[in-house]
Structures are given as structure tokens and as C-alpha cells.
C-alpha atoms as a PDB file:
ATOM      1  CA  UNK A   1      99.448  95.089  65.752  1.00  0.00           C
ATOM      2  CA  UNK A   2      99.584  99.202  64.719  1.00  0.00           C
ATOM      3  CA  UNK A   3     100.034 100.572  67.680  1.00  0.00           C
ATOM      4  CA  UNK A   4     100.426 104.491  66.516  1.00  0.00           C
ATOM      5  CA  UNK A   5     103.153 106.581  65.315  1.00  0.00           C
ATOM      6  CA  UNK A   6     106.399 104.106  64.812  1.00  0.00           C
ATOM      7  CA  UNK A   7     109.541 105.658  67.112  1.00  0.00           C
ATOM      8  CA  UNK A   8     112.708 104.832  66.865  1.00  0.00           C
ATOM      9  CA  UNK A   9     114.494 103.056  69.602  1.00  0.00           C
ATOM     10  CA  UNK A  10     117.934 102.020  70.691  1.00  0.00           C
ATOM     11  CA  UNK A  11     118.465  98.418  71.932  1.00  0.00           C
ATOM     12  CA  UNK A  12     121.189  97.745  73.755  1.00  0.00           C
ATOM     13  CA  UNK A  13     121.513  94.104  74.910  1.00  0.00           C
ATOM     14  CA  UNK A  14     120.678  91.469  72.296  1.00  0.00           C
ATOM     15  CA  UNK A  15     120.578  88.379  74.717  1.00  0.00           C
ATOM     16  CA  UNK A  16     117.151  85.992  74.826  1.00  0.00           C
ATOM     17  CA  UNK A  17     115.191  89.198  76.386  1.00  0.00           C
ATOM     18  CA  UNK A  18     116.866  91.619  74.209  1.00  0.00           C
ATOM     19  CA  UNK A  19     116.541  90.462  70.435  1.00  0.00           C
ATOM     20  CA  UNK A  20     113.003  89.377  70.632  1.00  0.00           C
ATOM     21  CA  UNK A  21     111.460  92.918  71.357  1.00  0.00           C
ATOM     22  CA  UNK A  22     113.408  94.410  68.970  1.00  0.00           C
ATOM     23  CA  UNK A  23     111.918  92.261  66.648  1.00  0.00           C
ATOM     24  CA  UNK A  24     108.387  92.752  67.987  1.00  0.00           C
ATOM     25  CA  UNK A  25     108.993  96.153  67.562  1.00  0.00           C
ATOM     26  CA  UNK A  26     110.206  96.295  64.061  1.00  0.00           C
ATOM     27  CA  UNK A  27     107.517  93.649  62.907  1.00  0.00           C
ATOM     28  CA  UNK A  28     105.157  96.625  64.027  1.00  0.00           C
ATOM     29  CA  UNK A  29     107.112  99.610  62.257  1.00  0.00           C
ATOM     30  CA  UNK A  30     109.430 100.978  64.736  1.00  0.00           C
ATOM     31  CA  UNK A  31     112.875 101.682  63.848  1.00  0.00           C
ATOM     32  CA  UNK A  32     115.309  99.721  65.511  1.00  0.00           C
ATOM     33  CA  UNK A  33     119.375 100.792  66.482  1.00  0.00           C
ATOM     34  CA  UNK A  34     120.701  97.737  67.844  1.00  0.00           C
ATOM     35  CA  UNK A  35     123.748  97.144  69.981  1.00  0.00           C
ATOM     36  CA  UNK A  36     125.554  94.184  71.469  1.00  0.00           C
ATOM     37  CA  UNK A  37     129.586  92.883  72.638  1.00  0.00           C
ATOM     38  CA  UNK A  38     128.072  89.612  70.118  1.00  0.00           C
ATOM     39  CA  UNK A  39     128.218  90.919  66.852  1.00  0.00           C
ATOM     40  CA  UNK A  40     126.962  87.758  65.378  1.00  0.00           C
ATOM     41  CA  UNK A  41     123.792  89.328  67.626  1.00  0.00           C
ATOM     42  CA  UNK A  42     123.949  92.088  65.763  1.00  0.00           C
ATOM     43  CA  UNK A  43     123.982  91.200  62.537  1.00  0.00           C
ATOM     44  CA  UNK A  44     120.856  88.456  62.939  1.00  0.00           C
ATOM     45  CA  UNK A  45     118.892  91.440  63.921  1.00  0.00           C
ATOM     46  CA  UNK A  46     120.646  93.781  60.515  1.00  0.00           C
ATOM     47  CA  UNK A  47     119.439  90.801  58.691  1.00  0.00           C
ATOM     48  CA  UNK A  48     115.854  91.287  59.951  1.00  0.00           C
ATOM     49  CA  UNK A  49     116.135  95.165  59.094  1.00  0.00           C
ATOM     50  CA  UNK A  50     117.571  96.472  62.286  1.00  0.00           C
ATOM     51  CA  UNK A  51     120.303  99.638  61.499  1.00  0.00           C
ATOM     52  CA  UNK A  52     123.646  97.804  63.113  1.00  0.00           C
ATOM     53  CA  UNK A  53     125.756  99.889  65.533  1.00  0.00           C
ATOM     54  CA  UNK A  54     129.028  98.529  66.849  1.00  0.00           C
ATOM     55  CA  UNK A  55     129.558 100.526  69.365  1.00  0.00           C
ATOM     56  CA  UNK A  56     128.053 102.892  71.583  1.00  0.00           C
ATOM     57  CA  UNK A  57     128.860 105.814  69.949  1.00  0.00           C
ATOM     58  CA  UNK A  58     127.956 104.627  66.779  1.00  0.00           C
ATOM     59  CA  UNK A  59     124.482 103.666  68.561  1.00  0.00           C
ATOM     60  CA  UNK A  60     123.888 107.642  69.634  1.00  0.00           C
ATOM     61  CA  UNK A  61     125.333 108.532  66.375  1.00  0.00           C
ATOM     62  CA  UNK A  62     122.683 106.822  64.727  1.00  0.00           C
ATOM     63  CA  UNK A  63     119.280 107.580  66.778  1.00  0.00           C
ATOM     64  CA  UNK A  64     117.307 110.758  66.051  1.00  0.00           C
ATOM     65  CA  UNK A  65     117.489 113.654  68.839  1.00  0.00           C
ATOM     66  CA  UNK A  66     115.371 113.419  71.256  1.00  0.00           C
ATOM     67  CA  UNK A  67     116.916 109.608  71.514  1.00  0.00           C
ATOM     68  CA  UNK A  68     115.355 106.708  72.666  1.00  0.00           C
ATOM     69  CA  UNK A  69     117.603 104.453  74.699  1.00  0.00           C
ATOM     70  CA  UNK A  70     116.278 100.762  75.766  1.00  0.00           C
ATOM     71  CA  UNK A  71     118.781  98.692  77.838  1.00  0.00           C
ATOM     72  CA  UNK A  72     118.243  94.855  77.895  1.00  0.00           C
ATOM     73  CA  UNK A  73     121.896  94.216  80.475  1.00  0.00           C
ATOM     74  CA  UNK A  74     122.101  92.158  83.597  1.00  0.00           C
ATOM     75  CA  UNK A  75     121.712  94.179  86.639  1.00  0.00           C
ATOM     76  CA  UNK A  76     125.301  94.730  87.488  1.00  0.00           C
ATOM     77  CA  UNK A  77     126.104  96.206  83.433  1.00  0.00           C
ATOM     78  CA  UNK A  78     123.606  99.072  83.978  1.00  0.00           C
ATOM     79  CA  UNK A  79     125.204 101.639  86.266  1.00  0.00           C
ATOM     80  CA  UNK A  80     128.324 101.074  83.775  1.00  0.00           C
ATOM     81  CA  UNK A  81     126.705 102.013  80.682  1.00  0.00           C
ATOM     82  CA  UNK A  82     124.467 104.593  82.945  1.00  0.00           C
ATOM     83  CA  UNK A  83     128.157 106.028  83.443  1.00  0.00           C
ATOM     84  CA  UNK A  84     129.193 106.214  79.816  1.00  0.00           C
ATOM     85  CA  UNK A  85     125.672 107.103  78.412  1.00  0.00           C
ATOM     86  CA  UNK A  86     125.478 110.339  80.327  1.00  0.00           C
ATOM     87  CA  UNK A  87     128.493 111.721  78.269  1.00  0.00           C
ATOM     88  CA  UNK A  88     126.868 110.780  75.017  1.00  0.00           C
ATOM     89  CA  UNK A  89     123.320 111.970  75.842  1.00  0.00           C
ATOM     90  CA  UNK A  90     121.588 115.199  75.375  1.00  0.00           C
ATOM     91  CA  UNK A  91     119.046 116.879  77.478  1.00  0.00           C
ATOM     92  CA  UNK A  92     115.444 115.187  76.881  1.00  0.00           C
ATOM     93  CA  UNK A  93     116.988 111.837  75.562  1.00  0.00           C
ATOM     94  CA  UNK A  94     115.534 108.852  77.816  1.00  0.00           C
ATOM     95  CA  UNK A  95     116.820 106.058  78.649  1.00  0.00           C
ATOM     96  CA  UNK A  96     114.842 103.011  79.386  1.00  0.00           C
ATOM     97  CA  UNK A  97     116.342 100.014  81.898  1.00  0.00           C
ATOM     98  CA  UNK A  98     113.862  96.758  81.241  1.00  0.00           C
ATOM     99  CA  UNK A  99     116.240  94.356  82.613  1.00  0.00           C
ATOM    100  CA  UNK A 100     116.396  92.804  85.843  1.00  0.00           C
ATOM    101  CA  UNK A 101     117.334  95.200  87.847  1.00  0.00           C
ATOM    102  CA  UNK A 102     116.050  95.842  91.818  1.00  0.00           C
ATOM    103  CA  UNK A 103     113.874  98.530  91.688  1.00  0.00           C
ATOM    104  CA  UNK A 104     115.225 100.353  94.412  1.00  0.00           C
ATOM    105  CA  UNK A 105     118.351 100.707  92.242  1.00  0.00           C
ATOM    106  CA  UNK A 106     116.642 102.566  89.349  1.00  0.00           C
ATOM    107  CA  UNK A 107     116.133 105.424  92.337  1.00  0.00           C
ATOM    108  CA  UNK A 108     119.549 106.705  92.251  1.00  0.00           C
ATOM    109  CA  UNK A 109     120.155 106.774  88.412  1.00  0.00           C
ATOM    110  CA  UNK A 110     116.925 108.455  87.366  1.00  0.00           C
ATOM    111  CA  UNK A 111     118.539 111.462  89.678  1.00  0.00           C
ATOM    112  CA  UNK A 112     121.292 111.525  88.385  1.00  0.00           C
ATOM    113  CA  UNK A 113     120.637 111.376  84.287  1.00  0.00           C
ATOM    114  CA  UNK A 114     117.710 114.157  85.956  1.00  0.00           C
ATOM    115  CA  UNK A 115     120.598 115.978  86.590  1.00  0.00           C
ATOM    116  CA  UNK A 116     121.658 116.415  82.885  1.00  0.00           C
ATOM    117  CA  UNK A 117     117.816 116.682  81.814  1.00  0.00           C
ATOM    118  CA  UNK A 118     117.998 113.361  80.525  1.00  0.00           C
ATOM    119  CA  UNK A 119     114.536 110.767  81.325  1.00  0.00           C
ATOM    120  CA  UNK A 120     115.130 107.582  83.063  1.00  0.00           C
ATOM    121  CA  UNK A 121     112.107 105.068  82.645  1.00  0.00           C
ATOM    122  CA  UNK A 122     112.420 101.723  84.829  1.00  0.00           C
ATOM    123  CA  UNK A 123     110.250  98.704  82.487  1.00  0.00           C
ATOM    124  CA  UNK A 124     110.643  95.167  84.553  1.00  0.00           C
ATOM    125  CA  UNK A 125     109.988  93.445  81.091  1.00  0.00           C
ATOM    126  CA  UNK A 126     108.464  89.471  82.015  1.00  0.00           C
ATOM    127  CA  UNK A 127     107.480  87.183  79.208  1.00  0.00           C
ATOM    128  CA  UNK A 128     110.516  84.865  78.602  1.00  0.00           C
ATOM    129  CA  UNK A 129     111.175  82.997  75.226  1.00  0.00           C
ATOM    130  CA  UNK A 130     107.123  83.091  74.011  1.00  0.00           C
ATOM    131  CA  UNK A 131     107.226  86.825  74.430  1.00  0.00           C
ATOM    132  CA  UNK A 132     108.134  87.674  71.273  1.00  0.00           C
ATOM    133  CA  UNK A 133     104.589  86.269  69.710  1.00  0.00           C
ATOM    134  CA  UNK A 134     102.201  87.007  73.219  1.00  0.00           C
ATOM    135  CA  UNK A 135     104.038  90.176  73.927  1.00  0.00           C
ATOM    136  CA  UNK A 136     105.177  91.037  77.599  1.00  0.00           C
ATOM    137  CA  UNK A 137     104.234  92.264  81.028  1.00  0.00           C
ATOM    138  CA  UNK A 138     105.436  95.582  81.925  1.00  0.00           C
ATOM    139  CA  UNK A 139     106.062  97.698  84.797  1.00  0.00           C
ATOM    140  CA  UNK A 140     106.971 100.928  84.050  1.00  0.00           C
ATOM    141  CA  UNK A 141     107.854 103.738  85.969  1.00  0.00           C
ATOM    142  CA  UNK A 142     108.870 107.447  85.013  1.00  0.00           C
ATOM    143  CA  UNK A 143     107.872 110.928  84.709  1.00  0.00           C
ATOM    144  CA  UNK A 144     105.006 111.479  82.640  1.00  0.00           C
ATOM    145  CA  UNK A 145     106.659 113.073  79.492  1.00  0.00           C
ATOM    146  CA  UNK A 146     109.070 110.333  78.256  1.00  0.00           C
ATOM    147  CA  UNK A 147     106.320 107.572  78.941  1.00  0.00           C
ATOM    148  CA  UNK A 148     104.265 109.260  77.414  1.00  0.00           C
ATOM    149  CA  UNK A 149     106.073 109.672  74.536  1.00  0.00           C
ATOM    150  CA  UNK A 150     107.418 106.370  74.560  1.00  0.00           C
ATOM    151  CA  UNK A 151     103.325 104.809  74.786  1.00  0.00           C
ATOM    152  CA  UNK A 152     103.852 103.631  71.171  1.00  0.00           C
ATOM    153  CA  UNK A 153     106.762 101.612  72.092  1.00  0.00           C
ATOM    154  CA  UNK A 154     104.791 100.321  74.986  1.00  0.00           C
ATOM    155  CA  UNK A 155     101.620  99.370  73.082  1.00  0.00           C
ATOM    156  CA  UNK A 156     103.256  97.430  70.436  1.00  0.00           C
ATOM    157  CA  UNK A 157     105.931  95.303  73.488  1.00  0.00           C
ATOM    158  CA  UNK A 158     102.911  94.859  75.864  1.00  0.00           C
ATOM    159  CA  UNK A 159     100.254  91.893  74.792  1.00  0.00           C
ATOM    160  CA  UNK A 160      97.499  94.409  74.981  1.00  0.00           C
ATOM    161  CA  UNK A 161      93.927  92.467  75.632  1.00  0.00           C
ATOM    162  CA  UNK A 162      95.968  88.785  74.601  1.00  0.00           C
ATOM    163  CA  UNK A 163      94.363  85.696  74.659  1.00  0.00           C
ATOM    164  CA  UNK A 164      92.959  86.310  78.240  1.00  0.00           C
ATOM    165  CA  UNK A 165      89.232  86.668  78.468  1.00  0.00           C
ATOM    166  CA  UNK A 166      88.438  89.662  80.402  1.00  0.00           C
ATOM    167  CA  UNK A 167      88.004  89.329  84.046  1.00  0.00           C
ATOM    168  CA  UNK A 168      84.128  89.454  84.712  1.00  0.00           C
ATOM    169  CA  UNK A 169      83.552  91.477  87.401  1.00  0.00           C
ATOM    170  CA  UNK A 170      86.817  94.124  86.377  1.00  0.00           C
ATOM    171  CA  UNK A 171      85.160  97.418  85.785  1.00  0.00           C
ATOM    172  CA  UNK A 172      87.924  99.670  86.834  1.00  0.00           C
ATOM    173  CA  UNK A 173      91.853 100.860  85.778  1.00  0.00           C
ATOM    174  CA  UNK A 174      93.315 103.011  88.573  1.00  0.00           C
ATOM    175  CA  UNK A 175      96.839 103.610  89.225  1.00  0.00           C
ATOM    176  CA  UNK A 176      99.047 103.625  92.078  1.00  0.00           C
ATOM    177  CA  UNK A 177      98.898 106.141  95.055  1.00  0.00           C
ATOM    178  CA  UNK A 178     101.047 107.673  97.349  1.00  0.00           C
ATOM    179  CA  UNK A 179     100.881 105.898 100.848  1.00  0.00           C
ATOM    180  CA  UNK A 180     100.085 107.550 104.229  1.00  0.00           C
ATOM    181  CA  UNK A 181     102.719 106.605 106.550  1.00  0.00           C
ATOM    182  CA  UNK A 182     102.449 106.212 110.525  1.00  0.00           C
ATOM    183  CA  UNK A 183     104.369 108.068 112.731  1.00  0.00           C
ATOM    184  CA  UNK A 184     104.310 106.729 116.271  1.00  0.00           C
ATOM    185  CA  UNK A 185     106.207 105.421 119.235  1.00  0.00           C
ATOM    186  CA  UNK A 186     105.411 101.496 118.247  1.00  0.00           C
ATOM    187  CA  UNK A 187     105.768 101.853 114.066  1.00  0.00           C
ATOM    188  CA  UNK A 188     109.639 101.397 113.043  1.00  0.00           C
ATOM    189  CA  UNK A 189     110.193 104.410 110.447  1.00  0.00           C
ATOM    190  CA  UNK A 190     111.106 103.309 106.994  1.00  0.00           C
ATOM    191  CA  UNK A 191     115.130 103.922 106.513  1.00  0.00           C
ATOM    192  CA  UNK A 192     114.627 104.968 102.512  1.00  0.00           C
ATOM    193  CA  UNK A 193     110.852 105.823 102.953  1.00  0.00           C
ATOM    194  CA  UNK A 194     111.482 107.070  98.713  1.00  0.00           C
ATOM    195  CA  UNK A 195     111.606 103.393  98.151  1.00  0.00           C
ATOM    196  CA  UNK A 196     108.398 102.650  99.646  1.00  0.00           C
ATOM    197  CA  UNK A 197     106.145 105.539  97.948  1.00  0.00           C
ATOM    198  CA  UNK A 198     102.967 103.763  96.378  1.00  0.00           C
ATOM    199  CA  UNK A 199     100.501 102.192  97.427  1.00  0.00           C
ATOM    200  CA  UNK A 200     100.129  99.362  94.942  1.00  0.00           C
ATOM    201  CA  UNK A 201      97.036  98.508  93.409  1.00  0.00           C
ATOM    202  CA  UNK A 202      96.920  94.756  93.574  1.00  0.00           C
ATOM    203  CA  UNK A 203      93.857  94.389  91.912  1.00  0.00           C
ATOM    204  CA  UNK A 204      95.124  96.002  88.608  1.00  0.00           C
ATOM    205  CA  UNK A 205      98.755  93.817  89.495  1.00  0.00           C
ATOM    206  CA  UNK A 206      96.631  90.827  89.230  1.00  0.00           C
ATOM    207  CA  UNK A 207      94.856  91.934  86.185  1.00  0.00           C
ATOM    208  CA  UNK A 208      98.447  92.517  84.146  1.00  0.00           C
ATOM    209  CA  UNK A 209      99.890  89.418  85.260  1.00  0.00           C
ATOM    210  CA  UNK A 210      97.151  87.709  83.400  1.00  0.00           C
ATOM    211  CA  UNK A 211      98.230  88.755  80.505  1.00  0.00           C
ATOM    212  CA  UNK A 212     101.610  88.032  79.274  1.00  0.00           C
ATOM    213  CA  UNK A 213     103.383  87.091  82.448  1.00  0.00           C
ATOM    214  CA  UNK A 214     105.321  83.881  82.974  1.00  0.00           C
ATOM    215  CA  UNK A 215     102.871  83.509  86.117  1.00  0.00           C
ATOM    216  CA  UNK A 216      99.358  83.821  84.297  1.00  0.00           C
ATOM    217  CA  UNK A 217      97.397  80.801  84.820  1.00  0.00           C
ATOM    218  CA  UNK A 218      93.637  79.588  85.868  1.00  0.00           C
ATOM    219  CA  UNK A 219      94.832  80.572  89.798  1.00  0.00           C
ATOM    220  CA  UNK A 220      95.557  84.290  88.960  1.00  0.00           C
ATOM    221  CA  UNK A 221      92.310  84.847  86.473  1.00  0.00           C
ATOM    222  CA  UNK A 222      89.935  83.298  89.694  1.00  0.00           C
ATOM    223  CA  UNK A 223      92.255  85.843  92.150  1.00  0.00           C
ATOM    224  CA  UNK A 224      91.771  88.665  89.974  1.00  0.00           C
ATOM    225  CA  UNK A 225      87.964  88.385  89.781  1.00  0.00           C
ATOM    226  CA  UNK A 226      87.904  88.463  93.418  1.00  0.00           C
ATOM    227  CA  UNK A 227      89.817  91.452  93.292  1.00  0.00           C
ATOM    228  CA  UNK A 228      87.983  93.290  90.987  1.00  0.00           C
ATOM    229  CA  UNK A 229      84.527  92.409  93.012  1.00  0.00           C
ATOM    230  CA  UNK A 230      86.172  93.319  96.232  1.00  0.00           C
ATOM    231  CA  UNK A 231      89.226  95.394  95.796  1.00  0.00           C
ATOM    232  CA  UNK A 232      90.536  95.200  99.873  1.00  0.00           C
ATOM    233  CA  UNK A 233      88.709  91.522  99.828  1.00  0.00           C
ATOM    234  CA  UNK A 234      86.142  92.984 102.252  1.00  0.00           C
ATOM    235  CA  UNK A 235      83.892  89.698 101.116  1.00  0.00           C
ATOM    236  CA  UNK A 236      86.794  87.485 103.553  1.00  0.00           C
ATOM    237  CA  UNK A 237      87.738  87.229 106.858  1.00  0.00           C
ATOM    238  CA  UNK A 238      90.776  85.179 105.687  1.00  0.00           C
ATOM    239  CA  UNK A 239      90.158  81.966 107.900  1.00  0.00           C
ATOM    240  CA  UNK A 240      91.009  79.308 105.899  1.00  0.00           C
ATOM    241  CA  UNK A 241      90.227  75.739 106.705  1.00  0.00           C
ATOM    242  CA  UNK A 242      92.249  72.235 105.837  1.00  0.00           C
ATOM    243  CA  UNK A 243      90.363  69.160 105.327  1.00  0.00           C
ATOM    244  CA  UNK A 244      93.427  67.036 106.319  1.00  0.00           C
ATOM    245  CA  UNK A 245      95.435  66.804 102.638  1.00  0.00           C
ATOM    246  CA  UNK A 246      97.567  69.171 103.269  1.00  0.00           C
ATOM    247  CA  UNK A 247      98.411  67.641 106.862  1.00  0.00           C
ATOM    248  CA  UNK A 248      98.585  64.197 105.251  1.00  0.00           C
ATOM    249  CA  UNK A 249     100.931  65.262 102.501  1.00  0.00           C
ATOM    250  CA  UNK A 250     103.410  66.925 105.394  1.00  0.00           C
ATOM    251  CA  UNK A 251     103.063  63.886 107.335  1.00  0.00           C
ATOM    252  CA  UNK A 252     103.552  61.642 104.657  1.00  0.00           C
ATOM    253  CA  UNK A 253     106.690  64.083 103.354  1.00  0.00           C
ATOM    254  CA  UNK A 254     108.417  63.516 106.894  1.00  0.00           C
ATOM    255  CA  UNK A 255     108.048  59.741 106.852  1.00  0.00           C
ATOM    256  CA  UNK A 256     109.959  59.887 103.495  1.00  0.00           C
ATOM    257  CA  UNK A 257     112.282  62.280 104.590  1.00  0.00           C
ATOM    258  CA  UNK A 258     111.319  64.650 102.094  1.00  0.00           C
ATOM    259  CA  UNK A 259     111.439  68.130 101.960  1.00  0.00           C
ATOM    260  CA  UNK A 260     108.137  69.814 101.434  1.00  0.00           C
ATOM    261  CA  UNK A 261     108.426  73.392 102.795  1.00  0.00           C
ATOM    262  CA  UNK A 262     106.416  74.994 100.878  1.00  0.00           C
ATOM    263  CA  UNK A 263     103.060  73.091 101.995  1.00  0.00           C
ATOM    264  CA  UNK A 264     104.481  72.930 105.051  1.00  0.00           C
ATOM    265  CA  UNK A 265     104.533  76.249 105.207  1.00  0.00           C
ATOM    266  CA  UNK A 266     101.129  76.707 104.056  1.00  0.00           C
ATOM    267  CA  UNK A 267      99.522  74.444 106.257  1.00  0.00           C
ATOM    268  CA  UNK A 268     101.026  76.732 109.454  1.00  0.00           C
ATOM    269  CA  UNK A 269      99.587  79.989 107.719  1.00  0.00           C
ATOM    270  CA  UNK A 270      95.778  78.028 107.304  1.00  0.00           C
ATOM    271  CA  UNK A 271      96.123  77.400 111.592  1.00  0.00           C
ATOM    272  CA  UNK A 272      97.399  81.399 111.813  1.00  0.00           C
ATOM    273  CA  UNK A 273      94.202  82.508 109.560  1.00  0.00           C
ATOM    274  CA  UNK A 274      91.992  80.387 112.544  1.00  0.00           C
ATOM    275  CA  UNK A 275      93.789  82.400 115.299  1.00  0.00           C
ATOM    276  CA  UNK A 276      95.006  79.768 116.264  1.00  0.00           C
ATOM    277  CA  UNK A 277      98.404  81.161 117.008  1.00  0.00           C
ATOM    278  CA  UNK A 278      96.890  83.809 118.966  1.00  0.00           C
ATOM    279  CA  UNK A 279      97.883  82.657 122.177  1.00  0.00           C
ATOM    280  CA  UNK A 280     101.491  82.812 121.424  1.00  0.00           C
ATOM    281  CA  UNK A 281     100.873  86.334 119.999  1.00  0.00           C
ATOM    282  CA  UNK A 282      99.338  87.578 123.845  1.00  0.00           C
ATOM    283  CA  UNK A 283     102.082  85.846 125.283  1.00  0.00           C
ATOM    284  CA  UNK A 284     104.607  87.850 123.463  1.00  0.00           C
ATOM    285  CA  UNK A 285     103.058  90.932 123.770  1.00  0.00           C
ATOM    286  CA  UNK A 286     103.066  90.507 127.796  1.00  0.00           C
ATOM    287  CA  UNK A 287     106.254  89.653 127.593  1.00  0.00           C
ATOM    288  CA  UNK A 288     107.050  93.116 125.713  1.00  0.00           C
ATOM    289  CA  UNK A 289     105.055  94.882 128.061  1.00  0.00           C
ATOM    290  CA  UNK A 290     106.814  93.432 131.031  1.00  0.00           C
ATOM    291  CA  UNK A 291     110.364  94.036 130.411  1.00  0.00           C
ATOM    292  CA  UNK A 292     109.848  97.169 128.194  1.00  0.00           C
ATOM    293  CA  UNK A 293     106.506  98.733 129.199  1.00  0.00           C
ATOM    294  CA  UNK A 294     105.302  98.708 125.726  1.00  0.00           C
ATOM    295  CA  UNK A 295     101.740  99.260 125.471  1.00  0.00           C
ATOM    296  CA  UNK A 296      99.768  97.221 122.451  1.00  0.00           C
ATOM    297  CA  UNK A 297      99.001  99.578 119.589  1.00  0.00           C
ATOM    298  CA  UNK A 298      95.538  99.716 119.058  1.00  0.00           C
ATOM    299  CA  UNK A 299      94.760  99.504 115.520  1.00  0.00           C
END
């Protein structure tokens, strides 16, 4: 797997998403700290040549300066150990959250560890229980110097090329931009426009989720082709037509009296794609225009 120079790394959180990088990281040459409240955890992992730490000061203690920190906690454990980490850290440590957490709630942390010069990476980390061997899907975000410096770490977690066969028509990696926003009269402005900065690249999305994501399959490899031919999907006018399956199913569904939402669901947006819904849509726009006076924004 060599991936480049081994790091050391801290991992705190030894549960089913926790233990397994740590040992994909080791098995590659990294040097492992690891933490947990199970110290049976703990001492699997010392067994499998992980230094032990038993608390969180030993864990510090025991990491290198500038320190690597990797959380694995449930979303609500973060800010907590956030809390007590700042008063062990020094300036240029990082900490990394790959758990679960909502994005929008890695915002107010990174500023605040910014405020004692200490990196905050957020790493959604998706792979589940066959991660260990494939490796997992990562989204990371951060400033440049700690992921950068953490790439090693990265490399060796991440599945790299996998067992995917690459996507024929891909000929491009770009990254995510900043997004223009619209100021206007008719366009509601965004209440926490920081959490809404990038304008994601859905082609390249497509293209990681093939490749150690829980959600890789036959469906995503034939999306992300299309993508890569035709990055807005230029090729489609999105009308999408129903041979009568997917009306049969629904009926059939409500003659059994069961639930089928989903297709249900579906089969509404295939009529919207035809314009068929249009109709409604004038007649709600008069209806704005009448009792408001708002004029139809012309795209």
C-alpha cells in the first residue's frame, strides 16, 4: 500500500469505524496512539502494535509535536473533547473529526481551535465494516497546510484507484469553487451563506463514490460516465418517460395497501420532467402576482 512518509496519528474512538483505520494505517507504517472509554478496545489494537493511551492526556503525552489528532466519536462527543483538547494542544497540532458529524457543525470549531493556531480538518469517513480491506471514501475539508501534511494519512485510509475500472470518458480532477450568489428582490438570502460556500463538483462526487463508498454500484459507474462526458448534462433535457411499470407497480401497491413512496414518488417527478405540472406552476405564479404583485423572475 506505501503511501509515503509514515506519520503518526492519534485515534480517538475505537468503535466499528474507529479500530479498523487504525489498523489500515499501521498495516501501512504509520504510528498509531490509540484511545478509547473500552479498554478492552484498547488493548486489541496494543496487541496489533498500536502505543496504548488511557487517557487523554496520556494520548497528547504520547504523540510527537506538531500532533496529529483523529476523532472517530458520535456527533454529540465532539464539541466535548473539542472543549478539553484545546487545553492540551499546541499551536499547529490538528485535529481531524471523521465521524458523523453535520458539516455545518465543523464551521464553528475549526474557528475556534483557529483561535489557538491549532488545524481543524472535517473527513466524513464512509466505508462501513469492509473498509478496513477496500479502504474508505473521504471528504475532507481544511486549510491547505494540515491536509497537506496529513496526505500520507489520507493515501493509505482512502481506496486509491480500488477495484473500480476507471470511468471511460473521465478525463478531468477539479475541485470545488466558490459559488456566485443572487441578490434580488425574488431570491430568499441564505441565513448562514458560510455554510453554503462551494459549488460542488458532482461529477468528481460521483467519481469518489465509486470507489469505496457504501453506495458504489453499476447505477453510480453509468451516472458518472455521463458526468464526465457532460459535466452540467448539457446532452439532456431531463424529460423522462414511463412505459407504465412504474404506474402499475403504484397501482398494484394501493390495491395491497402497501406503502411504496418511494416509486411513488418517482413516478410524479417522470410527469414534472414532461411539464406536465406546468399548469399548476402558471396558476401559482398568477396567484402570487395577484395578491402580491410579484413579477416572475426571468431566468
Amino acid at each position: 500500500m506505501a503511501t509515503g512518509i509514515p506519520l503518526q496519528i492519534g485515534m480517538i474512538g475505537l468503535g466499528r469505524m474507529g479500530a479498523d483505520p487504525a489498523r489500515r494505517l499501521m498495516r501501512d507504517g504509520h504510528r498509531c496512539v490509540v484511545n478509547d472509554l473500552d479498554r478492552d478496545a484498547v488493548r486489541a489494537l496494543e496487541q496489533e502494535g498500536a502505543t496504548p493511551a488511557l487517557s487523554l492526556q496520556e494520548c497528547v503525552d504520547k504523540l510527537e509535536p506538531p500532533r496529529n489528532v483523529w476523532l472517530m466519536l458520535p456527533a454529540g462527543a465532539v464539541q466535548p473533547m473539542l472543549d478539553q483538547l484545546v487545553t492540551l494542544l499546541d499551536a499547529d497540532d490538528t485535529v481531524i473529526d471523521g465521524g458523523n458529524s453535520y458539516y455545518r457543525d465543523d464551521i464553528v470549531p475549526a474557528r475556534q481551535l483557529a483561535r489557538h493556531g491549532i488545524h481543524f480538518v472535517d473527513c466524513g469517513t464512509s466505508g462501513g465494516v469492509w473498509g478496513l480491506e477496500r479502504g474508505y471514501c473521504l471528504m475532507i475539508g481544511g486549510d491547505d497546510k494540515a491536509v497537506q501534511r496529513l496526505d500520507p494519512v489520507f493515501r493509505t485510509i482512502a481506496p486509491g484507484t480500488g477495484t473500480a475500472e476507471p470511468t471511460p470518458s473521465r478525463t478531468r480532477t477539479e475541485d470545488a469553487g466558490l459559488r456566485a450568489r443572487t441578490v434580488d428582490a425574488e431570491t430568499a438570502p441564505l441565513r448562514d451563506p458560510d455554510a453554503y460556500q462551494y459549488e460542488i463538483d458532482v461529477a468528481e462526487v460521483a467519481e469518489v463514490w465509486r470507489r469505496g463508498s457504501v453506495v458504489s454500484s453499476w447505477l453510480v459507474d453509468l451516472v458518472a460516465d455521463a458526468f464526465a462526458r457532460s459535466p452540467a448534462l448539457d446532452d439532456f433535457a431531463g424529460r423522462v418517460s414511463d412505459s407504465g411499470e412504474g404506474r402499475w407497480t403504484v397501482h398494484a401497491a394501493i390495491d395491497e395497501s402497501v406503502p411504496a413512496p418511494v416509486i411513488s414518488a418517482a413516478l410524479g417527478q417522470r410527469y414534472e420532467s414532461r411539464d406536465l405540472g406546468t399548469f399548476t406552476a402558471k396558476a401559482l405564479s398568477a396567484m402570487r402576482s395577484e395578491f402580491g404583485g410579484h413579477a416572475e423572475k426571468k431566468e
